[in-house]
PDB file of N, CA and C in Angstrom:
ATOM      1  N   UNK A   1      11.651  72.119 -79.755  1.00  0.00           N
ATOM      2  CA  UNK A   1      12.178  70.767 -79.741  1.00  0.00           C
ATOM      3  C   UNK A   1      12.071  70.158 -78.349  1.00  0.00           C
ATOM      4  N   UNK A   2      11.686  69.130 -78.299  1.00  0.00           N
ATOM      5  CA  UNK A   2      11.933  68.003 -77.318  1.00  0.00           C
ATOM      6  C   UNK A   2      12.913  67.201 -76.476  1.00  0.00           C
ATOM      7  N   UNK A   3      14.229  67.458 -77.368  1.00  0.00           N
ATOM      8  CA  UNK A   3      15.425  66.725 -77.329  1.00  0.00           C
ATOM      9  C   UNK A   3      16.180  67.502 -77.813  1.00  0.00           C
ATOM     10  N   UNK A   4      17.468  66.455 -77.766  1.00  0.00           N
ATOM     11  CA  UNK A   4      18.613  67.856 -78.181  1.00  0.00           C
ATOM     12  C   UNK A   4      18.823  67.167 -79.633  1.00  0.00           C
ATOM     13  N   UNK A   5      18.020  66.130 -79.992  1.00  0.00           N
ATOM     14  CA  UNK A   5      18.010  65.629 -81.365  1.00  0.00           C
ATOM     15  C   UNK A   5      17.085  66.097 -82.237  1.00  0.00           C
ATOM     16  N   UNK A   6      16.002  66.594 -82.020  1.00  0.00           N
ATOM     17  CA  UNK A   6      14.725  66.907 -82.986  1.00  0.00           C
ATOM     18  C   UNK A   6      15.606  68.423 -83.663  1.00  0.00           C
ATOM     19  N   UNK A   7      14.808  68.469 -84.508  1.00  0.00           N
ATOM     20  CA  UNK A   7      15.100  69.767 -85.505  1.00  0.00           C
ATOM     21  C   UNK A   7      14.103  71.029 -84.578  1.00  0.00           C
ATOM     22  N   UNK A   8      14.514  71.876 -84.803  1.00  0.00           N
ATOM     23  CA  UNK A   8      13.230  73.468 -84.393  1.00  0.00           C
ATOM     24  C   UNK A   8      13.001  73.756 -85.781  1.00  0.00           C
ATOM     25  N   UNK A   9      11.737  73.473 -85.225  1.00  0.00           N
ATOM     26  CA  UNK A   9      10.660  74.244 -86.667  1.00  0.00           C
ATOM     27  C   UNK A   9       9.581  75.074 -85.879  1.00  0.00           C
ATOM     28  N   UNK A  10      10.078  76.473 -86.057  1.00  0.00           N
ATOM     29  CA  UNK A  10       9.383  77.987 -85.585  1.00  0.00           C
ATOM     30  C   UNK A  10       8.073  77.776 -86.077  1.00  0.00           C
ATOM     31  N   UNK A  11       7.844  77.207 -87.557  1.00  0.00           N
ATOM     32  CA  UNK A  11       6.295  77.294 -88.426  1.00  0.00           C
ATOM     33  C   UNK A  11       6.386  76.294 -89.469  1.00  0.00           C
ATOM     34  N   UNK A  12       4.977  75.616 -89.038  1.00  0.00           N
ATOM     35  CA  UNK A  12       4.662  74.291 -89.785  1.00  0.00           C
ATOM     36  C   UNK A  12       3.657  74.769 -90.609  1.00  0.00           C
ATOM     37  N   UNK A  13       4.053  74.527 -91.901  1.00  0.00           N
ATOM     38  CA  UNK A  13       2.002  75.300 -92.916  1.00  0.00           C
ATOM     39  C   UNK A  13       1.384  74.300 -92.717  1.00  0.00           C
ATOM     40  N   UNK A  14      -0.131  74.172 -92.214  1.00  0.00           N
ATOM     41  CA  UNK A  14      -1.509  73.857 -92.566  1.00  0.00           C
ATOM     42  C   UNK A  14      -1.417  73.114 -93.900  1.00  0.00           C
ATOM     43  N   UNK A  15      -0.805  74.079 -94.700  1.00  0.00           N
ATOM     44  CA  UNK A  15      -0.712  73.389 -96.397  1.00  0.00           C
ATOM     45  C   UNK A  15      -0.148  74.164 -96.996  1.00  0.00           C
ATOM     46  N   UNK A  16       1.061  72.943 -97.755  1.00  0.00           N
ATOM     47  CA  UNK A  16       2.808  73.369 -98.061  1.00  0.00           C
ATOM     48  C   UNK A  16       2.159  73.947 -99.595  1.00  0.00           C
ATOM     49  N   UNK A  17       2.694  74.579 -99.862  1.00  0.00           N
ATOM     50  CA  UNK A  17       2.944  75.443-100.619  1.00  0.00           C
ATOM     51  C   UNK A  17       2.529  74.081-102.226  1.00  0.00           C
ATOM     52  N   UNK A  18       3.273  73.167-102.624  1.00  0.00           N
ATOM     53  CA  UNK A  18       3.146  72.604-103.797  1.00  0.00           C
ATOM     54  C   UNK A  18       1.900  72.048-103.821  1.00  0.00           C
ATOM     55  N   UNK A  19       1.252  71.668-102.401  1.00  0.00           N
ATOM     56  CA  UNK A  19       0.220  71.423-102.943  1.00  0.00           C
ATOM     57  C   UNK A  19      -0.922  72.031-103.011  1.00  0.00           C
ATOM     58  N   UNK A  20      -0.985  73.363-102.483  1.00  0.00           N
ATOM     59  CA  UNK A  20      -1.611  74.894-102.495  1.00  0.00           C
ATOM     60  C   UNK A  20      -1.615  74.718-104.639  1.00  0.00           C
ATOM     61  N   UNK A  21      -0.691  74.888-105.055  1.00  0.00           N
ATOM     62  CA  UNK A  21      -0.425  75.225-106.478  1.00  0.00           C
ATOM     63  C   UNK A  21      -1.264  73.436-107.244  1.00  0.00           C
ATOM     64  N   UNK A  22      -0.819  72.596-106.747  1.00  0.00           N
ATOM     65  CA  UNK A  22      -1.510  71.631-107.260  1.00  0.00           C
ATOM     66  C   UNK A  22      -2.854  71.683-107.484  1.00  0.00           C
ATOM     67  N   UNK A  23      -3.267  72.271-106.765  1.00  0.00           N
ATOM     68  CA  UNK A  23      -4.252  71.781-106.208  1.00  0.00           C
ATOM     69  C   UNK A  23      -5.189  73.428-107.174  1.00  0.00           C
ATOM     70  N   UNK A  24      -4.365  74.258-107.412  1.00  0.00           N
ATOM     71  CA  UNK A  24      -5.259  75.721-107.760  1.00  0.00           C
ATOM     72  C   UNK A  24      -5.209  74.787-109.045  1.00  0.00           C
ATOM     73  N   UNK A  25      -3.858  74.507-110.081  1.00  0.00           N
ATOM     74  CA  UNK A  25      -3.779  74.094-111.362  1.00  0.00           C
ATOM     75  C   UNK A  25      -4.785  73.292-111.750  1.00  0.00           C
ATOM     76  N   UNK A  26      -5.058  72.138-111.012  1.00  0.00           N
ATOM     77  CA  UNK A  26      -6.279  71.341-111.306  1.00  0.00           C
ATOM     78  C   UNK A  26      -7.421  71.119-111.001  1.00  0.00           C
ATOM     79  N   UNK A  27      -7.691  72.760-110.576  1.00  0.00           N
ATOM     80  CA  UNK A  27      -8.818  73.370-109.987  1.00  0.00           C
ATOM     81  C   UNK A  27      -9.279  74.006-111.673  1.00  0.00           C
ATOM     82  N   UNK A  28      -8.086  75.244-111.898  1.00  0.00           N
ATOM     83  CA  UNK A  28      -8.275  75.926-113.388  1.00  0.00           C
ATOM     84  C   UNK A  28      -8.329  74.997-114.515  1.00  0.00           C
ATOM     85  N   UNK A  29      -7.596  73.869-114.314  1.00  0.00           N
ATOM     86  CA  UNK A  29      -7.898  73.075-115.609  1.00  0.00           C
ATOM     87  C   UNK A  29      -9.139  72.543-115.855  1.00  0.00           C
ATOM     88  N   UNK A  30      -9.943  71.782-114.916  1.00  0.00           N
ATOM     89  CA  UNK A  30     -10.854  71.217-114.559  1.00  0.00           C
ATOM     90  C   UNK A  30     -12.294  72.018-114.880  1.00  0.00           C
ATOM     91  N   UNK A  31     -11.658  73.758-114.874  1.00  0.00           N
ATOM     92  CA  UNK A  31     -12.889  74.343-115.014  1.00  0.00           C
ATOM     93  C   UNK A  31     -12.818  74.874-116.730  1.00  0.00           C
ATOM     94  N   UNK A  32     -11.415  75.278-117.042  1.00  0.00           N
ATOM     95  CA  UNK A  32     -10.998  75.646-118.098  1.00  0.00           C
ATOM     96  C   UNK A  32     -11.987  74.438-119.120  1.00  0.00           C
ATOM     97  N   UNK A  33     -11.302  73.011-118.846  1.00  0.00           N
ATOM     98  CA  UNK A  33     -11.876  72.050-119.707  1.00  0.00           C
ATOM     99  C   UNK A  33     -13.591  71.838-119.497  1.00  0.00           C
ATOM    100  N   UNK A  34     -14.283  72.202-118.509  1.00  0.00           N
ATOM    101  CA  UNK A  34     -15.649  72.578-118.127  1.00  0.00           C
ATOM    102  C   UNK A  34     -16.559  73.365-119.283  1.00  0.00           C
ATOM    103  N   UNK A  35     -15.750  74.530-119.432  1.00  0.00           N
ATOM    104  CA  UNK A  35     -16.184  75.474-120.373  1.00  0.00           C
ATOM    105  C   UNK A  35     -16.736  75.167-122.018  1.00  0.00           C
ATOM    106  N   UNK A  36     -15.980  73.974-122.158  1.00  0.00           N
ATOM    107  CA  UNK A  36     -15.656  73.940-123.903  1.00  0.00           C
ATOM    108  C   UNK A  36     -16.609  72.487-123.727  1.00  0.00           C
ATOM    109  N   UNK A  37     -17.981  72.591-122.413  1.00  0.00           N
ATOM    110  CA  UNK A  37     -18.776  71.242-122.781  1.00  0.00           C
ATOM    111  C   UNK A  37     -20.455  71.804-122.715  1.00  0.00           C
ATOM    112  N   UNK A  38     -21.064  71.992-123.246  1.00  0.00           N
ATOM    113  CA  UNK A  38     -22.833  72.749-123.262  1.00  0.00           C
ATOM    114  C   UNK A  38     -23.145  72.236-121.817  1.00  0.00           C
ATOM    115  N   UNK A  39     -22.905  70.905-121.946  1.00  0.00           N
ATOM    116  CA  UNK A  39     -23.748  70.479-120.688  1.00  0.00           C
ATOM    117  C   UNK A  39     -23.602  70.320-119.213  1.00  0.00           C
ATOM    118  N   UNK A  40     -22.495  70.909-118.914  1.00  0.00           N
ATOM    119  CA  UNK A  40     -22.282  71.832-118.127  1.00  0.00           C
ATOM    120  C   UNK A  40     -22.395  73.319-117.471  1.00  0.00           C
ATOM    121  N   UNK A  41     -22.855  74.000-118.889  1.00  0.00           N
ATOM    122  CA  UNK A  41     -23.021  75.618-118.970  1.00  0.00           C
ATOM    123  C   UNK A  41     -24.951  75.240-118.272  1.00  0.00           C
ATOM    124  N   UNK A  42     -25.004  75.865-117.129  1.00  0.00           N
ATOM    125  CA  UNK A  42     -26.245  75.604-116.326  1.00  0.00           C
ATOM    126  C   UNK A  42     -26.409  77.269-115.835  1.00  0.00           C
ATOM    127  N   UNK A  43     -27.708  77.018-115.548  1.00  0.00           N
ATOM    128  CA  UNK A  43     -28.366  78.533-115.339  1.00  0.00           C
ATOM    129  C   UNK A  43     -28.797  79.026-114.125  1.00  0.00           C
ATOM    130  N   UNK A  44     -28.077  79.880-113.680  1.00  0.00           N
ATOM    131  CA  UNK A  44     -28.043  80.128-112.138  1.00  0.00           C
ATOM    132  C   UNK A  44     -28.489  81.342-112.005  1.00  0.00           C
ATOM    133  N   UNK A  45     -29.353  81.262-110.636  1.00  0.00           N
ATOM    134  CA  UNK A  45     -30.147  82.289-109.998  1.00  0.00           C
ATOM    135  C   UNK A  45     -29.314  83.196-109.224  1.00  0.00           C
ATOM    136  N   UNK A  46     -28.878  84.571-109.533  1.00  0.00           N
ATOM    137  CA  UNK A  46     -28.346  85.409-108.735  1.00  0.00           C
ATOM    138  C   UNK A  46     -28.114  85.875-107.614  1.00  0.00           C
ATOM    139  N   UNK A  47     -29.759  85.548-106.694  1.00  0.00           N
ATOM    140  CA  UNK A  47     -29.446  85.295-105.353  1.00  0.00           C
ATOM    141  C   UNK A  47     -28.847  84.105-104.571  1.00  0.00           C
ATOM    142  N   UNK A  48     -28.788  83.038-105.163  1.00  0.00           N
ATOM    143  CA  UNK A  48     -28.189  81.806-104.617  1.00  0.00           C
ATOM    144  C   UNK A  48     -26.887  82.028-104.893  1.00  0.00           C
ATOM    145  N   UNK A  49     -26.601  82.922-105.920  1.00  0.00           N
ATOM    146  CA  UNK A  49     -24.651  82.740-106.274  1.00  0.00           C
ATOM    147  C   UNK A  49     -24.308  83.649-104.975  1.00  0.00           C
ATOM    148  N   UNK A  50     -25.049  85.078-105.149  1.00  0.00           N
ATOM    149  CA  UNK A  50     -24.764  85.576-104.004  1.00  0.00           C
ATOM    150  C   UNK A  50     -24.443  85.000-102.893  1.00  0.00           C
ATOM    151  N   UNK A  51     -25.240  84.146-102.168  1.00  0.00           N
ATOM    152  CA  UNK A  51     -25.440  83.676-100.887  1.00  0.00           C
ATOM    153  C   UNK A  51     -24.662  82.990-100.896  1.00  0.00           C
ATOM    154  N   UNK A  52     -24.178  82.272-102.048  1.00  0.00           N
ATOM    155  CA  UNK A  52     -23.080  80.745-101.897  1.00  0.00           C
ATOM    156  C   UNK A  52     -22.110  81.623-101.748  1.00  0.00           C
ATOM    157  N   UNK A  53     -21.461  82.755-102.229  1.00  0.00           N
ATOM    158  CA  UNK A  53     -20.164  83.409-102.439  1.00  0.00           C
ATOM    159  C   UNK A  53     -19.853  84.549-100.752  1.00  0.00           C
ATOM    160  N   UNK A  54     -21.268  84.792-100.127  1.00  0.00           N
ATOM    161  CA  UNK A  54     -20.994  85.410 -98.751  1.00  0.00           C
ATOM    162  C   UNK A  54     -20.878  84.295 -97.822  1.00  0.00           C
ATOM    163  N   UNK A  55     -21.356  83.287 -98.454  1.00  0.00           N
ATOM    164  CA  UNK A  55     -21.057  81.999 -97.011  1.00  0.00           C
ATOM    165  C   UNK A  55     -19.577  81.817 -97.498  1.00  0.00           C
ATOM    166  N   UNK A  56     -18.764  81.509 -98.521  1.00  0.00           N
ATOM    167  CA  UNK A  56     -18.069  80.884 -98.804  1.00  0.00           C
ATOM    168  C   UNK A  56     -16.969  81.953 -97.940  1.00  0.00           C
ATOM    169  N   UNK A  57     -17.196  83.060 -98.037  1.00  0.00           N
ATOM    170  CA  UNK A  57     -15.916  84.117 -97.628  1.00  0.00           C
ATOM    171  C   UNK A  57     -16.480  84.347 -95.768  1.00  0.00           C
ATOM    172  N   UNK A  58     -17.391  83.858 -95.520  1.00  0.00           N
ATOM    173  CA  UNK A  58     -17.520  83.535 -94.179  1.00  0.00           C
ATOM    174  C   UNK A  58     -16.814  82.857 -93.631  1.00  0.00           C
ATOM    175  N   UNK A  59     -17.230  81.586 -94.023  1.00  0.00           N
ATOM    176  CA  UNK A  59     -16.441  80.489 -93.491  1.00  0.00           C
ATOM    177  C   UNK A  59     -14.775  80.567 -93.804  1.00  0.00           C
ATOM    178  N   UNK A  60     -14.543  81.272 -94.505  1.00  0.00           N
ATOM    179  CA  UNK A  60     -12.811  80.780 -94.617  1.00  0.00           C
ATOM    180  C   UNK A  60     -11.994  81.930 -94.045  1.00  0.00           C
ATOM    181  N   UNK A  61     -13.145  82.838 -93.879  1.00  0.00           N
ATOM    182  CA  UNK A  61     -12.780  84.202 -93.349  1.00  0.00           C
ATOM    183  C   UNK A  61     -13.142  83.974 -91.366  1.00  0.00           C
ATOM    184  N   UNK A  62     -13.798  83.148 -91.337  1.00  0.00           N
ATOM    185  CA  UNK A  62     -14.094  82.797 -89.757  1.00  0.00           C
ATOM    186  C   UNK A  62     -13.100  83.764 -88.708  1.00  0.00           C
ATOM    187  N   UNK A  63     -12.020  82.369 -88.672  1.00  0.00           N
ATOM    188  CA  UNK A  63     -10.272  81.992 -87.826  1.00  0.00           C
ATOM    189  C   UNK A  63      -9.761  84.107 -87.685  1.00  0.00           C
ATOM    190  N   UNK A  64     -10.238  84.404 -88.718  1.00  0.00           N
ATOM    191  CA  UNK A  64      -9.754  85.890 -89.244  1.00  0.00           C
ATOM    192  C   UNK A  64     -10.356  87.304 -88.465  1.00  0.00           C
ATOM    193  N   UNK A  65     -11.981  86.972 -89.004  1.00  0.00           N
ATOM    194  CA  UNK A  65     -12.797  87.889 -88.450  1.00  0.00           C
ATOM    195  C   UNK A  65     -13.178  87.675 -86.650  1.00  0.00           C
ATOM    196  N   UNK A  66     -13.046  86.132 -85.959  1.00  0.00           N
ATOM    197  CA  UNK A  66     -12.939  86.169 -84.563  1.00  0.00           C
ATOM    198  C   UNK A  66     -11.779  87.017 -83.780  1.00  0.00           C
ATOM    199  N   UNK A  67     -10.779  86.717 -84.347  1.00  0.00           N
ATOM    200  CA  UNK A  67      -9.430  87.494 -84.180  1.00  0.00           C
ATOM    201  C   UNK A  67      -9.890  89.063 -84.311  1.00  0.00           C
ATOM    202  N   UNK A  68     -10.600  89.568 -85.513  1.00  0.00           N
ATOM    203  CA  UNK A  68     -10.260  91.100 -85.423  1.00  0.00           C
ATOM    204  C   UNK A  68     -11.405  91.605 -83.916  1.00  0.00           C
ATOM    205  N   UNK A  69     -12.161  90.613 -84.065  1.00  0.00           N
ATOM    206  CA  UNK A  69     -13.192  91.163 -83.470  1.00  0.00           C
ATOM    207  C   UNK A  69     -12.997  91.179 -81.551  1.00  0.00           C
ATOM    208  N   UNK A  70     -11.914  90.166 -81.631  1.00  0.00           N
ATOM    209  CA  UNK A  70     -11.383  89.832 -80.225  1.00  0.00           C
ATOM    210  C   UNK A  70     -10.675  91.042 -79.635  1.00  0.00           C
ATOM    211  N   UNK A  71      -9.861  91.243 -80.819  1.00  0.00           N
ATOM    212  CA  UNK A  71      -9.455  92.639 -80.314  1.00  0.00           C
ATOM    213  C   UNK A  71      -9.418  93.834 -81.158  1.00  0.00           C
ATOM    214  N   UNK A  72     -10.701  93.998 -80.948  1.00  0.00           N
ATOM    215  CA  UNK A  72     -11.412  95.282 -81.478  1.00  0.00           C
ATOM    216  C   UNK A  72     -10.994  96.013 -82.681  1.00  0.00           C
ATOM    217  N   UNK A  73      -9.977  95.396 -83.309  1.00  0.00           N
ATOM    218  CA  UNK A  73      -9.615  96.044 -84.943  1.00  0.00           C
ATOM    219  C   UNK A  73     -10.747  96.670 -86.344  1.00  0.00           C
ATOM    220  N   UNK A  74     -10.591  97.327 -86.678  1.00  0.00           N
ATOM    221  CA  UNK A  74     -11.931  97.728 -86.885  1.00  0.00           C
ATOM    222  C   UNK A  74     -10.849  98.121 -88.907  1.00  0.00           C
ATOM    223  N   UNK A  75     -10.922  97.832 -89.484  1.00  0.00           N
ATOM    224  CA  UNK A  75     -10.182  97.816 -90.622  1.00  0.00           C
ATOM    225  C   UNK A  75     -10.598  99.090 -92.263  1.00  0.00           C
ATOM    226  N   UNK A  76     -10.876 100.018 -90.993  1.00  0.00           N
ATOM    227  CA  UNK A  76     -11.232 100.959 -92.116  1.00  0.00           C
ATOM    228  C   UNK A  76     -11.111 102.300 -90.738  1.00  0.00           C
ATOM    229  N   UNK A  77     -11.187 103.769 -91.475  1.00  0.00           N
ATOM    230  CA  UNK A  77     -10.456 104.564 -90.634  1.00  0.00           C
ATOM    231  C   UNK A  77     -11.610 105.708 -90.998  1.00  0.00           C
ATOM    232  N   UNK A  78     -11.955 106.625 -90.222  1.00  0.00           N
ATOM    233  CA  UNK A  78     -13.269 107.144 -89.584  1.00  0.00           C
ATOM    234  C   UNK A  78     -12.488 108.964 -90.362  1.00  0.00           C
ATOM    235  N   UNK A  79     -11.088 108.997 -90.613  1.00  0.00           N
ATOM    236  CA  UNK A  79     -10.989 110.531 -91.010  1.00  0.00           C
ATOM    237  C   UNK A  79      -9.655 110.807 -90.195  1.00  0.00           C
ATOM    238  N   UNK A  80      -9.120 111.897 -90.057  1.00  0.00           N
ATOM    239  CA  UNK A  80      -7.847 111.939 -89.582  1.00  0.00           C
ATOM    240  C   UNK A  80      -8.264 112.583 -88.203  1.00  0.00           C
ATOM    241  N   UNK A  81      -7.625 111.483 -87.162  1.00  0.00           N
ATOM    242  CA  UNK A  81      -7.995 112.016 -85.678  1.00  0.00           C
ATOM    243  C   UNK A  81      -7.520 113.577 -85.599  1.00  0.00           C
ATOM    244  N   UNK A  82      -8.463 114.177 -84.915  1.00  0.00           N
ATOM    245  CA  UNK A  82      -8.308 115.489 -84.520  1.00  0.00           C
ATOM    246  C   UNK A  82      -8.310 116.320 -82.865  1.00  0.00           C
ATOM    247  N   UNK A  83      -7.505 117.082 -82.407  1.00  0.00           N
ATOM    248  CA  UNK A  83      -7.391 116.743 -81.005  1.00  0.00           C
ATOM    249  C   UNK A  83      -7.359 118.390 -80.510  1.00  0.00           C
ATOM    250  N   UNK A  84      -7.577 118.789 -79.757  1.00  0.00           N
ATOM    251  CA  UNK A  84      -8.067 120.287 -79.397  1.00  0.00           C
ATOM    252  C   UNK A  84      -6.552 120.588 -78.348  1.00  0.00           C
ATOM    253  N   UNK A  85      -6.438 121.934 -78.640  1.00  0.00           N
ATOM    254  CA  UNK A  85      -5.270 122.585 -78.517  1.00  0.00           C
ATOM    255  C   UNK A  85      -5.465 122.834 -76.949  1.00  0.00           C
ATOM    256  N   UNK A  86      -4.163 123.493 -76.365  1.00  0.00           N
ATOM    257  CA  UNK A  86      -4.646 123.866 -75.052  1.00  0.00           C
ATOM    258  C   UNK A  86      -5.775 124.722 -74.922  1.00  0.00           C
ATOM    259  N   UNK A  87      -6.546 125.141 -74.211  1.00  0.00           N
ATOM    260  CA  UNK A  87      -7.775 125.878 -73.818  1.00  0.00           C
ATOM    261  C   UNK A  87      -6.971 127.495 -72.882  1.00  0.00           C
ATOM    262  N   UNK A  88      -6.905 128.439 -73.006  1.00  0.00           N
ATOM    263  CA  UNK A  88      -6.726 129.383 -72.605  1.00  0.00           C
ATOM    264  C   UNK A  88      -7.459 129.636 -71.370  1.00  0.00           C
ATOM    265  N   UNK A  89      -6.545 130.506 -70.392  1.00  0.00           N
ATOM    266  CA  UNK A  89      -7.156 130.474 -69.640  1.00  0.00           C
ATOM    267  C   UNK A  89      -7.713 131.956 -68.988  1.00  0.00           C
ATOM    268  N   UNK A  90      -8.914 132.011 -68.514  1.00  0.00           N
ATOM    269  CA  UNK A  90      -9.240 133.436 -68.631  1.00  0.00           C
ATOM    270  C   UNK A  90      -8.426 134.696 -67.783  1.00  0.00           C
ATOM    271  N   UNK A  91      -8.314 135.975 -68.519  1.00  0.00           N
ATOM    272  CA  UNK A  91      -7.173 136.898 -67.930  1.00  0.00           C
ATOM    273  C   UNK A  91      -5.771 136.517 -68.538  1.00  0.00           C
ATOM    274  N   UNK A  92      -5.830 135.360 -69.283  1.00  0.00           N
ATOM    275  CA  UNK A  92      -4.155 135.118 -69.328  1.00  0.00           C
ATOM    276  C   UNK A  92      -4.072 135.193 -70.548  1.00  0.00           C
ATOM    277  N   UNK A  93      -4.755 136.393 -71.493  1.00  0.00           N
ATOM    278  CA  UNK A  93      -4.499 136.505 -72.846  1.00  0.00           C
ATOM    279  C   UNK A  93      -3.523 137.704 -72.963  1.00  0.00           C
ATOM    280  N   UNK A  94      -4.170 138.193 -74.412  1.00  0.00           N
ATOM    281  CA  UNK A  94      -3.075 139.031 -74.829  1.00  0.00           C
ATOM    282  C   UNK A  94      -3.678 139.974 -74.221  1.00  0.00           C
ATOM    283  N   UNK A  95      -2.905 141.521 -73.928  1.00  0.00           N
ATOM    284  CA  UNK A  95      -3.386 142.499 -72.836  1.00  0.00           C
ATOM    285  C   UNK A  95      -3.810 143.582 -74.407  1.00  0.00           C
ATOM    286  N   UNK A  96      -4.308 144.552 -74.593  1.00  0.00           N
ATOM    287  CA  UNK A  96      -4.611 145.670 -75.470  1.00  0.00           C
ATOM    288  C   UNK A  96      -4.133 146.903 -74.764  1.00  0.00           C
TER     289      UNK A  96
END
């Protein structure tokens, strides 16, 4: 806050929540009602869906993947670290 009048707001969303849901609903309807028309049902080449669907998770994945990469997060795990015991030292074993 600015003043001793403004409100504190810790976190402002990008995009509030109702219209996140608005916005999915008349996304699904839109496609739902899509379905039940022929001339719409169009014939698509597999490598272009591909490519549209790795750009699409690029770009929204951007803000995300600069971040991991900034600091070196690496999001998958190599095996259970393993770490070597003390090393003995010579003469200082067991005697026979």
């Amino acid at each position: 806050p600015n003043s001793r009048e403004d409100e504190f707001r810790p976190f402002q969303r990008r995009l509030p929540e109702f219209k996140f849901w608005y916005s999915y609903v008349k996304a699904f309807l839109t496609a739902g009602l899509m379905t039940c028309f022929s001339m719409f049902d169009i014939p698509v080449f597999w490598p272009i869906l591909l490519l549209y669907f790795i750009t699409l998770f690029v770009l929204t994945m951007k803000r995300q993947i600069k971040h991991m990469i900034k600091y070196r997060y690496v999001p998958f795990s190599f095996g259970k670290a393993r770490y070597k015991g003390k090393e003995e030292m010579p003469g200082a074993g067991r005697d026979k």
